[in-house]
C-alpha atoms as a PDB file:
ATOM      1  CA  UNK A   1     -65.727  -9.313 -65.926  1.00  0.00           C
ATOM      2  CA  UNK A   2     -63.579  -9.476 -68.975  1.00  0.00           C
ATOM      3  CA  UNK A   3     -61.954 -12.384 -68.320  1.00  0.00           C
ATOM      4  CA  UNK A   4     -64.929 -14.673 -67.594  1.00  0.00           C
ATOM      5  CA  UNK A   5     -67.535 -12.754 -70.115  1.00  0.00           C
ATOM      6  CA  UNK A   6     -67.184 -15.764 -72.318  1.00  0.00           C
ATOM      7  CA  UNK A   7     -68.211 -18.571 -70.205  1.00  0.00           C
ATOM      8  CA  UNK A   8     -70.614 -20.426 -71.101  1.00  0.00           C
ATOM      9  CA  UNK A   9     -73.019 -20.491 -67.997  1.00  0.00           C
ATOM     10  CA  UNK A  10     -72.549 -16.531 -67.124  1.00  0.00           C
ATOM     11  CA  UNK A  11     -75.385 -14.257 -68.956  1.00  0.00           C
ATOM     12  CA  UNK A  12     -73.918 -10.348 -67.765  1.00  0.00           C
ATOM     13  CA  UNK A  13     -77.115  -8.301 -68.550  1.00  0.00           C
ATOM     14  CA  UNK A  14     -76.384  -4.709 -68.154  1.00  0.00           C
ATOM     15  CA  UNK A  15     -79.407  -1.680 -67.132  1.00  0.00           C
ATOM     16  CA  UNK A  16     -81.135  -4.365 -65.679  1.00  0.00           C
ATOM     17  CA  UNK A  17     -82.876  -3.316 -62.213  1.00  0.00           C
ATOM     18  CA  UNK A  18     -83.437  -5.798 -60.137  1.00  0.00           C
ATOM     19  CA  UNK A  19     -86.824  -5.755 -58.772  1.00  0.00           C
ATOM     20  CA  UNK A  20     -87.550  -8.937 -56.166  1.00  0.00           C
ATOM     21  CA  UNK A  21     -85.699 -12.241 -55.366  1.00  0.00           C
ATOM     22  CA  UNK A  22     -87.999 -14.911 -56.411  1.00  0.00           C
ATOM     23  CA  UNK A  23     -88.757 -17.503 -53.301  1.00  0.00           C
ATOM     24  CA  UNK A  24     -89.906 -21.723 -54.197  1.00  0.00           C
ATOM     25  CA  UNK A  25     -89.861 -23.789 -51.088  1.00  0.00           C
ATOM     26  CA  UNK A  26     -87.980 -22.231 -49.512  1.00  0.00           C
ATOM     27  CA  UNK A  27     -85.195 -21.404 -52.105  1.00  0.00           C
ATOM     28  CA  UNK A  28     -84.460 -18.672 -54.178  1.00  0.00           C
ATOM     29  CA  UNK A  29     -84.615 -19.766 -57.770  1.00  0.00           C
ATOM     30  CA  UNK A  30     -85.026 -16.599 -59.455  1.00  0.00           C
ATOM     31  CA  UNK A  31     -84.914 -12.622 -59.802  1.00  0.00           C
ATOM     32  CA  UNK A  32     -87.582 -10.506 -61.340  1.00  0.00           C
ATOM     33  CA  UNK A  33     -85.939  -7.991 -63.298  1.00  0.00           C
ATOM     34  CA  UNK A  34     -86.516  -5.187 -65.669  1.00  0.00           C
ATOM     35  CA  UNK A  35     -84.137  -4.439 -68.551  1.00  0.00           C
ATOM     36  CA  UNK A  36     -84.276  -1.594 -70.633  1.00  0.00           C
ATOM     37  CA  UNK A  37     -88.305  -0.715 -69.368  1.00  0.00           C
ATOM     38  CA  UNK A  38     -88.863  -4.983 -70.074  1.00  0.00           C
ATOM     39  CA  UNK A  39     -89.930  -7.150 -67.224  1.00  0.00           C
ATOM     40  CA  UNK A  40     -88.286 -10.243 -67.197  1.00  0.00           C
ATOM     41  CA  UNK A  41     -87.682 -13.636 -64.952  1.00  0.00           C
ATOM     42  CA  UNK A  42     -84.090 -14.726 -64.556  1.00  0.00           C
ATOM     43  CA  UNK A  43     -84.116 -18.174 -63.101  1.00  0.00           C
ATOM     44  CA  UNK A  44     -80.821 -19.686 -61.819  1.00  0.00           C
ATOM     45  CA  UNK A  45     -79.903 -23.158 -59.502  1.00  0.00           C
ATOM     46  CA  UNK A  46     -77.853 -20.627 -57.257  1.00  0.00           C
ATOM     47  CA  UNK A  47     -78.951 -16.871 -56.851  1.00  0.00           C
ATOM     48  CA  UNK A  48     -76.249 -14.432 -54.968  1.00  0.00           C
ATOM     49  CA  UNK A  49     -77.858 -10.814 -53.676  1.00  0.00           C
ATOM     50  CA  UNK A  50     -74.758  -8.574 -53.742  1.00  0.00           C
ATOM     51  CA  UNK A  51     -76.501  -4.779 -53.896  1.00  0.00           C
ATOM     52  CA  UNK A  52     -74.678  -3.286 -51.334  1.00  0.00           C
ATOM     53  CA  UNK A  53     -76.079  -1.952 -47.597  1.00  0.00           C
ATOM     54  CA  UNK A  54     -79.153   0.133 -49.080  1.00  0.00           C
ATOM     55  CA  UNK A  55     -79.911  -1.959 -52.028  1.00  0.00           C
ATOM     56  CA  UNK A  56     -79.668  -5.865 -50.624  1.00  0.00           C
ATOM     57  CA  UNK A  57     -82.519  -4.750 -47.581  1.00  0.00           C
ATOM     58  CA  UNK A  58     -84.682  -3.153 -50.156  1.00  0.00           C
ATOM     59  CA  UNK A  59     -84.807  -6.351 -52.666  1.00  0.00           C
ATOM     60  CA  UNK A  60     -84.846  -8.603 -49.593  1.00  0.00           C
ATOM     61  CA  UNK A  61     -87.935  -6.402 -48.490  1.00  0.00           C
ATOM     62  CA  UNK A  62     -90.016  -6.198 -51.556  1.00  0.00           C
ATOM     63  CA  UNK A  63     -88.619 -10.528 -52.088  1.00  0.00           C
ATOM     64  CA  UNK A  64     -90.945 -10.752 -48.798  1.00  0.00           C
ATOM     65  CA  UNK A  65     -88.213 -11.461 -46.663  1.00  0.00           C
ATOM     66  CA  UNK A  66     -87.713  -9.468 -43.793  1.00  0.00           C
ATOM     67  CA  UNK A  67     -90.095  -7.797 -40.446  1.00  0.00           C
ATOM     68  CA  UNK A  68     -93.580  -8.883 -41.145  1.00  0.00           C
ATOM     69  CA  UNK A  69     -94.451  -5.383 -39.671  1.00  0.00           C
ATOM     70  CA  UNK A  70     -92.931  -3.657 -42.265  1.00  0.00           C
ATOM     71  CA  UNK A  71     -93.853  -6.264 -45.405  1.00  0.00           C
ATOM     72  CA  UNK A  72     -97.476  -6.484 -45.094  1.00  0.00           C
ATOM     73  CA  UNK A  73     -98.774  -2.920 -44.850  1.00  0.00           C
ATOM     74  CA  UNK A  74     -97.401  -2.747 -48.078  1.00  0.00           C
ATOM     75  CA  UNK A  75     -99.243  -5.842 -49.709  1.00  0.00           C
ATOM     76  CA  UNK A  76     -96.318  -7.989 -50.390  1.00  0.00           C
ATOM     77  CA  UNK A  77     -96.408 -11.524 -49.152  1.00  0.00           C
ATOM     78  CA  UNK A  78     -94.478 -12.175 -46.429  1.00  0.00           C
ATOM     79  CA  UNK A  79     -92.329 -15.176 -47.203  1.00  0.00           C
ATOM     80  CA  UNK A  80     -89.942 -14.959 -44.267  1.00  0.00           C
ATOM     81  CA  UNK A  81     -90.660 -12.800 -41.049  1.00  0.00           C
ATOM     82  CA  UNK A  82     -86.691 -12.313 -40.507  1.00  0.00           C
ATOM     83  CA  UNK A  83     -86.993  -9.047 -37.543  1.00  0.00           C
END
């Protein structure tokens, strides 16, 4: 990262854990996050999910996004049945 850490438009926020992928009309416009025990809202005009086989399918499922069957027992909205 050190050679774009200084760019203007790039925030790096480190022990953040991300908790859901915020979903408006269809888009994702934000992530819920908490950093250092804090929740907080990180809103963005283009949101990339990049946590790796185990992590991506757990934010995607606790986002909403994913087999109804397996969302709504838990309470979470679902905002995209996606088997």
């Amino acid at each position: 990262l050190d050679p774009v850490r200084d760019r203007p438009h790039l925030t790096i926020c480190g022990n953040a854990l991300v908790d859901r992928v915020v979903i408006e009309g269809g888009r994702a416009v934000a992530v819920e996050v908490v950093v250092d025990g804090e929740p907080r809202r990180v809103e963005a005009g283009r949101v990339v999910l990049a946590g790796g086989a185990i992590g991506t399918p757990l934010v995607l499922l606790r986002s909403g996004i994913g087999p109804s069957a397996e969302i709504a027992p838990h309470g979470i909205p679902v905002v995209h049945d996606l088997p």
